[in-house]
C-alpha atoms as a PDB file:
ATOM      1  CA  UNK A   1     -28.580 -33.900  23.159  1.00  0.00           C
ATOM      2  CA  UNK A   2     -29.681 -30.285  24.424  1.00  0.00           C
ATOM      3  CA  UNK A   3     -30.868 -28.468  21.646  1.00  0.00           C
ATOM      4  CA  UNK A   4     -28.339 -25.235  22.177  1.00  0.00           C
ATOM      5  CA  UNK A   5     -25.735 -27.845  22.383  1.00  0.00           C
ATOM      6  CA  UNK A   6     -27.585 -29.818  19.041  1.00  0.00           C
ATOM      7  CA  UNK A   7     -27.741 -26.113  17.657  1.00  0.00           C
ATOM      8  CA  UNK A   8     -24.127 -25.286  18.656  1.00  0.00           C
ATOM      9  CA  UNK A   9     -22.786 -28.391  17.117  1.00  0.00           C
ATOM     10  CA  UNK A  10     -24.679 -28.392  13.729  1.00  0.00           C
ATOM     11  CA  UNK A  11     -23.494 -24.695  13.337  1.00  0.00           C
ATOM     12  CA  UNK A  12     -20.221 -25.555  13.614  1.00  0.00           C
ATOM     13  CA  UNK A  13     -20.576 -28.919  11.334  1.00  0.00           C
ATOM     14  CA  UNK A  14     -21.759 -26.548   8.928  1.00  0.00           C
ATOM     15  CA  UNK A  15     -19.235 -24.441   8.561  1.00  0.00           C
ATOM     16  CA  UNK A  16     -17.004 -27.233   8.524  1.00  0.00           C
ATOM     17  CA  UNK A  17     -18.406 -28.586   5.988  1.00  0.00           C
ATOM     18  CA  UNK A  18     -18.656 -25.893   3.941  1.00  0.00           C
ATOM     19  CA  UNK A  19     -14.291 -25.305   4.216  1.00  0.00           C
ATOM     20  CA  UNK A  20     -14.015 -29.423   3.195  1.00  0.00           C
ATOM     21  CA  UNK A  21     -16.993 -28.650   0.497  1.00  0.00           C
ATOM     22  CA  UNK A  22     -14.870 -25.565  -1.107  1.00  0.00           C
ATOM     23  CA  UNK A  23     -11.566 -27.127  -1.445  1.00  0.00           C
ATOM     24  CA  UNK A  24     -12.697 -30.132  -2.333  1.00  0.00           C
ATOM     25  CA  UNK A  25     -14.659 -28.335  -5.303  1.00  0.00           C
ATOM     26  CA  UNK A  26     -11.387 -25.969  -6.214  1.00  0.00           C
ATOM     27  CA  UNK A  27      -9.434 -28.920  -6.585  1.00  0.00           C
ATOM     28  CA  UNK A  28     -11.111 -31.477  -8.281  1.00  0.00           C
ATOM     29  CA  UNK A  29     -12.505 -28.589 -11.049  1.00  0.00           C
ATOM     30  CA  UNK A  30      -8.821 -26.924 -11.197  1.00  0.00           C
ATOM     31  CA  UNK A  31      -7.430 -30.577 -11.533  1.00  0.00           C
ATOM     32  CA  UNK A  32     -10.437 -32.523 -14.379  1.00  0.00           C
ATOM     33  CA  UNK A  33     -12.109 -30.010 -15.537  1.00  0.00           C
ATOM     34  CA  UNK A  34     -10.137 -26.436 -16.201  1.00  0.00           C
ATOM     35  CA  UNK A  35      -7.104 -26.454 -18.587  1.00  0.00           C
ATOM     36  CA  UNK A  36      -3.650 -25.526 -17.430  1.00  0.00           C
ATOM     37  CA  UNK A  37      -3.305 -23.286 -20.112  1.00  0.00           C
ATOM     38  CA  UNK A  38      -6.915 -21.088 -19.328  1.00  0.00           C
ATOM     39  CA  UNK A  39      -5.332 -18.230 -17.475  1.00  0.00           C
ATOM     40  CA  UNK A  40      -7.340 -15.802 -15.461  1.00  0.00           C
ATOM     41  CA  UNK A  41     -10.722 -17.111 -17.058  1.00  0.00           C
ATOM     42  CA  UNK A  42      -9.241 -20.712 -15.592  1.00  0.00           C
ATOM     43  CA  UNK A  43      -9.090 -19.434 -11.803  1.00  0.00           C
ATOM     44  CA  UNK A  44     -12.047 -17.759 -11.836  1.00  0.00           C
ATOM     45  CA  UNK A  45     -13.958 -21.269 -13.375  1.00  0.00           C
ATOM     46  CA  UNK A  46     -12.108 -22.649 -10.461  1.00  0.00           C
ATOM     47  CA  UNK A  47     -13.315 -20.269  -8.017  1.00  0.00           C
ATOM     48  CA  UNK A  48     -17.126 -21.151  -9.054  1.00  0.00           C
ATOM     49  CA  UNK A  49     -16.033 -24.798  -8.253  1.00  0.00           C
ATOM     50  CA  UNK A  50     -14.845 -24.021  -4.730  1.00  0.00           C
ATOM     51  CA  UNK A  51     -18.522 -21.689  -3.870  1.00  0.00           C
ATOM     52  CA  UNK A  52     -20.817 -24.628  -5.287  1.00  0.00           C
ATOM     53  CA  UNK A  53     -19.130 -26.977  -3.469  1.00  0.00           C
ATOM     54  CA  UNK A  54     -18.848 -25.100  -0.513  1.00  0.00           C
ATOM     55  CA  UNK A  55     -22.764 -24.523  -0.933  1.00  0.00           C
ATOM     56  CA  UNK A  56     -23.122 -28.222  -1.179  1.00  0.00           C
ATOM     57  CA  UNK A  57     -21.224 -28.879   1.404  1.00  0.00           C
ATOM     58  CA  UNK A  58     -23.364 -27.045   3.988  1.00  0.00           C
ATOM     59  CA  UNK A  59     -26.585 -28.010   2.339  1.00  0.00           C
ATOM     60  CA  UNK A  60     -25.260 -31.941   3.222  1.00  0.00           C
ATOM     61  CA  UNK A  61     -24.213 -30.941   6.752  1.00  0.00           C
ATOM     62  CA  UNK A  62     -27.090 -29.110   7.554  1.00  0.00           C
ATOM     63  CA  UNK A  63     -29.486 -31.640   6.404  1.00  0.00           C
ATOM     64  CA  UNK A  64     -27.895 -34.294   8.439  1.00  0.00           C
ATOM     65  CA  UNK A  65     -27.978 -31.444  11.421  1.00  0.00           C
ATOM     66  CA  UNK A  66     -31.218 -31.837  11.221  1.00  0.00           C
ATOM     67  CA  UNK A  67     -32.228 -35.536  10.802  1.00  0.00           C
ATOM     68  CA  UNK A  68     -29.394 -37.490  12.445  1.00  0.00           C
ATOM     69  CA  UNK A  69     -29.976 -38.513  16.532  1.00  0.00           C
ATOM     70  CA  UNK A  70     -27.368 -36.738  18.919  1.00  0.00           C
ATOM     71  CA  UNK A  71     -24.533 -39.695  19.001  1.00  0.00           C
ATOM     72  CA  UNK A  72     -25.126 -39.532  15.298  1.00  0.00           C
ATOM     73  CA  UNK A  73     -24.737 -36.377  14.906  1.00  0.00           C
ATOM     74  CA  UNK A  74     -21.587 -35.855  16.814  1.00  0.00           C
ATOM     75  CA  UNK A  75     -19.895 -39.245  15.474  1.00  0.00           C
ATOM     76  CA  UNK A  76     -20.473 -37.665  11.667  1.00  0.00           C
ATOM     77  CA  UNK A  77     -19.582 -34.163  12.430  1.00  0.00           C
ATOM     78  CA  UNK A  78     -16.515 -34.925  14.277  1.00  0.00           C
ATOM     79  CA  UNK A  79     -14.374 -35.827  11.410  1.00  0.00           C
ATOM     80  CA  UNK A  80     -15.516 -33.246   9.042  1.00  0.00           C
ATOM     81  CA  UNK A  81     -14.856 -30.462  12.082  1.00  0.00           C
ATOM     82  CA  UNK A  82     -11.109 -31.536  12.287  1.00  0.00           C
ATOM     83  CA  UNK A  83     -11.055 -32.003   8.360  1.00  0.00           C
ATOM     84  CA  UNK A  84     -12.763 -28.355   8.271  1.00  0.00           C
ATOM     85  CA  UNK A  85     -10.091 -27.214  11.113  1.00  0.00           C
ATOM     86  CA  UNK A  86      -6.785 -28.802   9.290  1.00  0.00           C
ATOM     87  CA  UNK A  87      -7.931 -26.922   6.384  1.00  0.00           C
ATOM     88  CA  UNK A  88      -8.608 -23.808   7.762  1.00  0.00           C
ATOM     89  CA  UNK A  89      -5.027 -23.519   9.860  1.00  0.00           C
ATOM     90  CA  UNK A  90      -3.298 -24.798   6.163  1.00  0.00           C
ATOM     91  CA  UNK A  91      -5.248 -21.584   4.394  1.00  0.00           C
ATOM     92  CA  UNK A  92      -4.060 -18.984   7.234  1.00  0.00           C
ATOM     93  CA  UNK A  93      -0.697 -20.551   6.980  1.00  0.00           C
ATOM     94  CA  UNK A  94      -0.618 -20.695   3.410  1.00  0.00           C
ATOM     95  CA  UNK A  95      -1.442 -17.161   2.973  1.00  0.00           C
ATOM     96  CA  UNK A  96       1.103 -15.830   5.531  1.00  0.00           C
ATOM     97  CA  UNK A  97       3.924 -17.493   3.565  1.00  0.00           C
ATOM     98  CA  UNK A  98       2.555 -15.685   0.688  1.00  0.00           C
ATOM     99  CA  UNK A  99       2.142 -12.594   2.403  1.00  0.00           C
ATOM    100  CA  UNK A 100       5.672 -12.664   2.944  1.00  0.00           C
ATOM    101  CA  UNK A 101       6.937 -13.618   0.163  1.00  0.00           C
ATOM    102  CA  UNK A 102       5.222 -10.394  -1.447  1.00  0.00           C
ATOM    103  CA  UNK A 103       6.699  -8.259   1.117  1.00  0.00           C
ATOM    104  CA  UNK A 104      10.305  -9.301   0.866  1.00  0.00           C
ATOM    105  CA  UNK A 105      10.380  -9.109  -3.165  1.00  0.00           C
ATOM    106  CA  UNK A 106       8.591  -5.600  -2.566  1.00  0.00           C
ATOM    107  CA  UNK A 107      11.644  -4.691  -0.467  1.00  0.00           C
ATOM    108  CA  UNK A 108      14.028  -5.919  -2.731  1.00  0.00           C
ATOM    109  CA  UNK A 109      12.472  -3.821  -5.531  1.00  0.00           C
ATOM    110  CA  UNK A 110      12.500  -1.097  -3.217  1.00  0.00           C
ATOM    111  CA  UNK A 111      16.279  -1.943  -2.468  1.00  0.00           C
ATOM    112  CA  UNK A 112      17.060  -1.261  -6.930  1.00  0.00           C
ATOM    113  CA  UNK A 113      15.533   2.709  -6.238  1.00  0.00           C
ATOM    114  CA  UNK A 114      17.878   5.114  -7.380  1.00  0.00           C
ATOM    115  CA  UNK A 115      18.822   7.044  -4.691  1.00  0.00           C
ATOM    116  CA  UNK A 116      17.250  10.280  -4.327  1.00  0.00           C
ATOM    117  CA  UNK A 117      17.088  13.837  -2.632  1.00  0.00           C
ATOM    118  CA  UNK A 118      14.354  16.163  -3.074  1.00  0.00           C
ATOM    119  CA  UNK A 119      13.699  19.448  -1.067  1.00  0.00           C
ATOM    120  CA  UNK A 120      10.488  21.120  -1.236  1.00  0.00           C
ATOM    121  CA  UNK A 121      10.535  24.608   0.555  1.00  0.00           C
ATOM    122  CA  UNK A 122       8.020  27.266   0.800  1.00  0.00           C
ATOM    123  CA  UNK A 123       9.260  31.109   1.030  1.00  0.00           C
ATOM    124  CA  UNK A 124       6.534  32.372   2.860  1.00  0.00           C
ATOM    125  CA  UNK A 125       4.727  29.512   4.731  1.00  0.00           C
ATOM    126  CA  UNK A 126       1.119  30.175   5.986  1.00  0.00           C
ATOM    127  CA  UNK A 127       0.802  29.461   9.650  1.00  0.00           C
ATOM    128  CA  UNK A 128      -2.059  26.679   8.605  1.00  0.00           C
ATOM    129  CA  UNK A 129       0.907  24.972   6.133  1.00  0.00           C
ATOM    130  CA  UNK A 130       1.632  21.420   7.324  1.00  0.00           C
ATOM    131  CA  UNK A 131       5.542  22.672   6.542  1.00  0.00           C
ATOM    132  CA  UNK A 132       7.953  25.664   5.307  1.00  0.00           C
ATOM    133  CA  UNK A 133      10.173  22.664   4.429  1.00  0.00           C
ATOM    134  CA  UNK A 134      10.134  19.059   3.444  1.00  0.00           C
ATOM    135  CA  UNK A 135      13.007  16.783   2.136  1.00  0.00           C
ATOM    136  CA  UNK A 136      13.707  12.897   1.539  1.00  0.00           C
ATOM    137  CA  UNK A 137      16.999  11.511   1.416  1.00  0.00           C
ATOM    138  CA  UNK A 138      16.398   8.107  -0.311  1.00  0.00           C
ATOM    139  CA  UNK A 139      19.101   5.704  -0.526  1.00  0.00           C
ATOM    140  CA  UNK A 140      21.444   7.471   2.319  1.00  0.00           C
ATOM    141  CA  UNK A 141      18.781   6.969   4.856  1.00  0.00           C
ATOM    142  CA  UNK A 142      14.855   6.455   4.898  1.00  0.00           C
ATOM    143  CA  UNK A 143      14.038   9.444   6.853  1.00  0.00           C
ATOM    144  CA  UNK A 144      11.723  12.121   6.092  1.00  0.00           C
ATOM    145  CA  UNK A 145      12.685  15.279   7.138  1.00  0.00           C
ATOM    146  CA  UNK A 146      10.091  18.649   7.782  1.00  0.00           C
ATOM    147  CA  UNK A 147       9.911  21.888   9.328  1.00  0.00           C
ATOM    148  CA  UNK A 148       6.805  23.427  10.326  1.00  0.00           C
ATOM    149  CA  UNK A 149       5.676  26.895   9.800  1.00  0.00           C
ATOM    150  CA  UNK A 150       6.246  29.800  12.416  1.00  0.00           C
ATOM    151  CA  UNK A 151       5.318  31.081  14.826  1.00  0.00           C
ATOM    152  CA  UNK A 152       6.410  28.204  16.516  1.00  0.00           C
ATOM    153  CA  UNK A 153       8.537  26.086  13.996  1.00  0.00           C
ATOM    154  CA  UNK A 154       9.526  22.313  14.575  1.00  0.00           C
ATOM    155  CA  UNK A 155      11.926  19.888  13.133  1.00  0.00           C
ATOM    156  CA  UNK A 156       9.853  16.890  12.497  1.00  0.00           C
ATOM    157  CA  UNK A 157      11.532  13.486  11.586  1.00  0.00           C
ATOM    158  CA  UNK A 158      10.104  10.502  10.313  1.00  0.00           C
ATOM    159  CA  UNK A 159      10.519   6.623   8.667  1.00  0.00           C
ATOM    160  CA  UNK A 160       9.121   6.569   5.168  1.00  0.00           C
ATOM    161  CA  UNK A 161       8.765   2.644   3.528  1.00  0.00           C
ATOM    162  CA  UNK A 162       9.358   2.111   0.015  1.00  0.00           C
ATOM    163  CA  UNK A 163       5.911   2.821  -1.466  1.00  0.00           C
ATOM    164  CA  UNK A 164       6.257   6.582  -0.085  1.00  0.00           C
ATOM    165  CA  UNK A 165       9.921   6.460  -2.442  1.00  0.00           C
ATOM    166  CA  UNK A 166       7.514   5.239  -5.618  1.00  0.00           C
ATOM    167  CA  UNK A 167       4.996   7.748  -4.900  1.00  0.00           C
ATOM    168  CA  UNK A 168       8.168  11.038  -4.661  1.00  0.00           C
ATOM    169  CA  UNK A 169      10.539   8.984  -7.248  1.00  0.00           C
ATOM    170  CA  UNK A 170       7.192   9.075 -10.093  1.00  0.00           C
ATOM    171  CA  UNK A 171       6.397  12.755  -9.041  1.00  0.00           C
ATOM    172  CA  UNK A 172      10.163  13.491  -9.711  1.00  0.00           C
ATOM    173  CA  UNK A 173       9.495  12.050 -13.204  1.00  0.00           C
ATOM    174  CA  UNK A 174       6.802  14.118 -14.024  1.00  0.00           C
ATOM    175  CA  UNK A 175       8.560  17.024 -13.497  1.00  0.00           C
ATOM    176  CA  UNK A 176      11.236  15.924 -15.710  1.00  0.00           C
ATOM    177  CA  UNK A 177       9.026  14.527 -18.433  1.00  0.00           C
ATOM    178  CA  UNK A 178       8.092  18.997 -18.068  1.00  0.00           C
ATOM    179  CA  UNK A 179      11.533  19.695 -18.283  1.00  0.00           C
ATOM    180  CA  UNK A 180      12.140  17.844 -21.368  1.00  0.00           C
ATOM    181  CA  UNK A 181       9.758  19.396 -23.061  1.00  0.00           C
ATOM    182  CA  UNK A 182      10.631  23.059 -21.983  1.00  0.00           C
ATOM    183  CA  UNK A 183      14.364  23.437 -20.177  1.00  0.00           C
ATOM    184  CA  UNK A 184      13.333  26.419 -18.145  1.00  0.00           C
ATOM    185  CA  UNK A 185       9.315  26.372 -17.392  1.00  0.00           C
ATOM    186  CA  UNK A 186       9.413  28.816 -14.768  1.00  0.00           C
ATOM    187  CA  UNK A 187      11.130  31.935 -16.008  1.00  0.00           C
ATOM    188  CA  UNK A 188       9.373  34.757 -16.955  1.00  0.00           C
ATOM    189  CA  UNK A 189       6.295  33.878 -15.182  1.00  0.00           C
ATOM    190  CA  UNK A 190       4.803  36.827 -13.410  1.00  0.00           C
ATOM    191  CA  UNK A 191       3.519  36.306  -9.776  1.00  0.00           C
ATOM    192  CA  UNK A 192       5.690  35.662  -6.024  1.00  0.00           C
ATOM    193  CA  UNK A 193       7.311  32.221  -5.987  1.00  0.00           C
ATOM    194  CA  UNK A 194       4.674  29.421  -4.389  1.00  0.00           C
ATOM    195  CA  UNK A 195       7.495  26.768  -3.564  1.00  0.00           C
ATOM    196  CA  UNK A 196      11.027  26.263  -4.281  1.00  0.00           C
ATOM    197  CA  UNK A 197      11.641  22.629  -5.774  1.00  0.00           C
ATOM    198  CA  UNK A 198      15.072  21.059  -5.741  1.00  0.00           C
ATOM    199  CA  UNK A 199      15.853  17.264  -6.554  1.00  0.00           C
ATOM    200  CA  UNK A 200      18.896  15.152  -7.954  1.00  0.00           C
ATOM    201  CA  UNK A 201      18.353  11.168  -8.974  1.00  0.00           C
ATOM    202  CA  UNK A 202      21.323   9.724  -8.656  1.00  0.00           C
ATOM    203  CA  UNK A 203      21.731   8.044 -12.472  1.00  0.00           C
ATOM    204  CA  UNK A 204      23.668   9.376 -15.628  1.00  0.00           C
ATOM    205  CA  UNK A 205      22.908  12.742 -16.074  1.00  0.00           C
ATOM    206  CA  UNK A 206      20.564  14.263 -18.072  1.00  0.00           C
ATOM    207  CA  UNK A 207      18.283  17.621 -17.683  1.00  0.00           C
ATOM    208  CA  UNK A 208      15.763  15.920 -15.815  1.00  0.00           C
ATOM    209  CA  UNK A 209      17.926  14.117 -12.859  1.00  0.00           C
ATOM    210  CA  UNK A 210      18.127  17.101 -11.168  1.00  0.00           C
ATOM    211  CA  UNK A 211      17.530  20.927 -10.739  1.00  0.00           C
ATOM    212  CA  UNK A 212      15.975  23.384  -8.535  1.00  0.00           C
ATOM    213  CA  UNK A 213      13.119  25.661  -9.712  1.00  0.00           C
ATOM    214  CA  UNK A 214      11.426  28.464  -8.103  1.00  0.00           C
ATOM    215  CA  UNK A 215       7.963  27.787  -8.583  1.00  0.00           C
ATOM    216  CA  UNK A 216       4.926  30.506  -9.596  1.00  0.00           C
ATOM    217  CA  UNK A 217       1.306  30.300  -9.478  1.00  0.00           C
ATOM    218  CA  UNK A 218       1.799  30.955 -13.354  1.00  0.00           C
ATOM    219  CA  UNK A 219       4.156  28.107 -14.490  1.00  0.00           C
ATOM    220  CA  UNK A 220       2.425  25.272 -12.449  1.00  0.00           C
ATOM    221  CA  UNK A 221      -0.945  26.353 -14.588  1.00  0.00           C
ATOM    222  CA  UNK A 222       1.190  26.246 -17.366  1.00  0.00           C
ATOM    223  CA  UNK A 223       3.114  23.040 -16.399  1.00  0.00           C
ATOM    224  CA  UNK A 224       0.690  20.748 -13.880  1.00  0.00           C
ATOM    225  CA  UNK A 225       3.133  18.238 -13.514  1.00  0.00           C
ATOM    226  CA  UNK A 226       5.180  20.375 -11.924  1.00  0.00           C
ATOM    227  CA  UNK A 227       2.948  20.944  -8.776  1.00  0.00           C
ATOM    228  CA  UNK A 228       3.533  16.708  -8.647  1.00  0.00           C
ATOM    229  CA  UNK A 229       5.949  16.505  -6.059  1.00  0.00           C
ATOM    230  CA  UNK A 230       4.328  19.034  -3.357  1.00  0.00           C
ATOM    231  CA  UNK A 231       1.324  16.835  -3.834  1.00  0.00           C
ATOM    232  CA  UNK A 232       3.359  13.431  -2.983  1.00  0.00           C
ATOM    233  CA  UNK A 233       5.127  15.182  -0.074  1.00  0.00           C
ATOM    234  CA  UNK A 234       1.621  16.640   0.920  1.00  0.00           C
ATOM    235  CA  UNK A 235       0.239  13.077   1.075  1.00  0.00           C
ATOM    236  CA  UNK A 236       3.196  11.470   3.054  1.00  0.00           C
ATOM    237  CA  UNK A 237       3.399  13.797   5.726  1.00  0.00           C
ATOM    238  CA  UNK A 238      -0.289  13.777   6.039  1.00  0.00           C
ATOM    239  CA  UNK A 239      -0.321   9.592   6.315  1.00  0.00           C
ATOM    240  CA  UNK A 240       2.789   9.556   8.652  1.00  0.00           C
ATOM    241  CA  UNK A 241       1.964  12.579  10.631  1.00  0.00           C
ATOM    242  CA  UNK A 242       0.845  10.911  13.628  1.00  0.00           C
ATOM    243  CA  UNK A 243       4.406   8.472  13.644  1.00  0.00           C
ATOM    244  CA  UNK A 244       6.683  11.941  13.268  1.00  0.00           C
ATOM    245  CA  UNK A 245       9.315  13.093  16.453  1.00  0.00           C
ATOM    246  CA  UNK A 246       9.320  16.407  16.458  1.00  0.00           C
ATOM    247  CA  UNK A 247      11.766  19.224  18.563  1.00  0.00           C
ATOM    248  CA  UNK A 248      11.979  23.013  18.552  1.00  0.00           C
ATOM    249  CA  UNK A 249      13.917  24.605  15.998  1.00  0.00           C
ATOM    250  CA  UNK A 250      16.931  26.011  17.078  1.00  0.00           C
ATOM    251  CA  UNK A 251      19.113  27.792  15.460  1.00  0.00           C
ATOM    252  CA  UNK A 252      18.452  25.889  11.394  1.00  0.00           C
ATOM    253  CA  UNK A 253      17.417  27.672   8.403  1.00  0.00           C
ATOM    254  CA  UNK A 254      13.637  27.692   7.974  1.00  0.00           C
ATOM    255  CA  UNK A 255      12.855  27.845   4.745  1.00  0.00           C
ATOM    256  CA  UNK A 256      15.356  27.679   2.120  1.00  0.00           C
ATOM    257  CA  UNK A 257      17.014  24.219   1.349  1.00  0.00           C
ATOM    258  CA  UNK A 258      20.176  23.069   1.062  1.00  0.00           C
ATOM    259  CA  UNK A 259      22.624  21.629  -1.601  1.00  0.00           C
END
């Protein structure tokens, strides 16, 4: 044998090897020697029985690499290279079932949201703003909705997933876990308005399910959970930014939201 194509085949009899040497070492410790009831500490105990056989594996395989004649070589490694390759394939496929499993209960957990509105709007936008006004409409639809600062404003539209809905729907909760402790935070504060908040949940009513608040530079350092929500909507538009369709605003109010 050619010693690129002796070199080519040991490499991959190794690695071969090594897949048959790690499952074969996560299953026989997970099934004789770790307990069904040993939790996490179990699975990791099992994990340290898939890498040491694994190591063993390829310290087999690459011994015989070494000593066994070509036809030798290729007759030993050939079973363990399909073995290796069955494996392999069952892992990918394995973890793409899983994969999606995950994803579809995510979405159903998504699918039990409340549904939720929440308009953020800023009176007097700075050119350098990402937007004079942001709202999601969660549960109707699963659109966010922005428009950008002058001189030139835009209506920007685009898809948010249920992980964006988490992130708004817990920054909606801070601002009511504010509210419950003082029912108007805001008024009295000294200072121009930073951003106008307004949000409903829809679920029974109480004094934190919805509102609108006209927010000073004064009341969010007295109350940092209500600056929350800007955050969130800062940190959606800034991950979907480059998915957004965007048109020239014509004739729509820029700043102030609506009911």
């Amino acid at each position: 044998m050619h010693m690129w194509s002796r070199i080519l085949v040991g490499t991959v009899f190794v690695l071969s090897a090594m897949i048959c040497g790690g499952f074969a070492g996560a299953w026989g410790g997970g099934h004789y020697l770790v307990g069904r009831d040993s939790g996490l500490a179990g699975a990791v105990t099992v994990l340290g029985y898939g890498i040491l056989g694994a190591a063993l594996g390829a310290a087999v395989a690459a011994a015989l690499a070494r000593w066994l004649p070509g036809r030798g070589l290729l007759l030993t490694a050939l079973p363990v290279v399909l073995a290796g390759g069955v494996l392999a394939w069952w892992s990918v496929v394995a973890y793409s079932d899983a994969a999606e499993q995950q994803r579809v209960a995510s979405e159903d957990g998504y699918e039990r949201l409340p549904a939720f509105r929440v308009a953020i709007a800023h009176p007097s936008p700075a050119v350098a703003s990402p937007f004079a006004r942001f709202e999601i409409r969660w549960g109707t639809d699963r659109d966010a909705t922005l428009v950008t600062a002058e001189p030139a404003p835009r209506r920007c539209v685009f898809a948010i997933g249920g992980p964006d809905a988490v992130r708004m729907l817990g920054a909606l909760r801070a601002v009511g876990a504010v509210l419950i402790r003082a029912q108007s935070p805001c008024d009295g504060t000294p200072g121009a308005v930073e951003h106008q908040l307004e949000w409903r949940i829809d679920e029974p009513h109480s004094v934190e399910s919805a509102g609108r608040l006209a927010l000073t530079a004064a009341c969010l350092d007295a109350h940092p959970g209500l600056a929350v929500p800007l955050t969130a909507a800062l940190e959606i538009e800034s991950r979907h930014r480059r998915a957004r369709a965007c048109r020239p605003l014509v004739d729509e109010p820029a700043v102030a939201p609506s009911r």
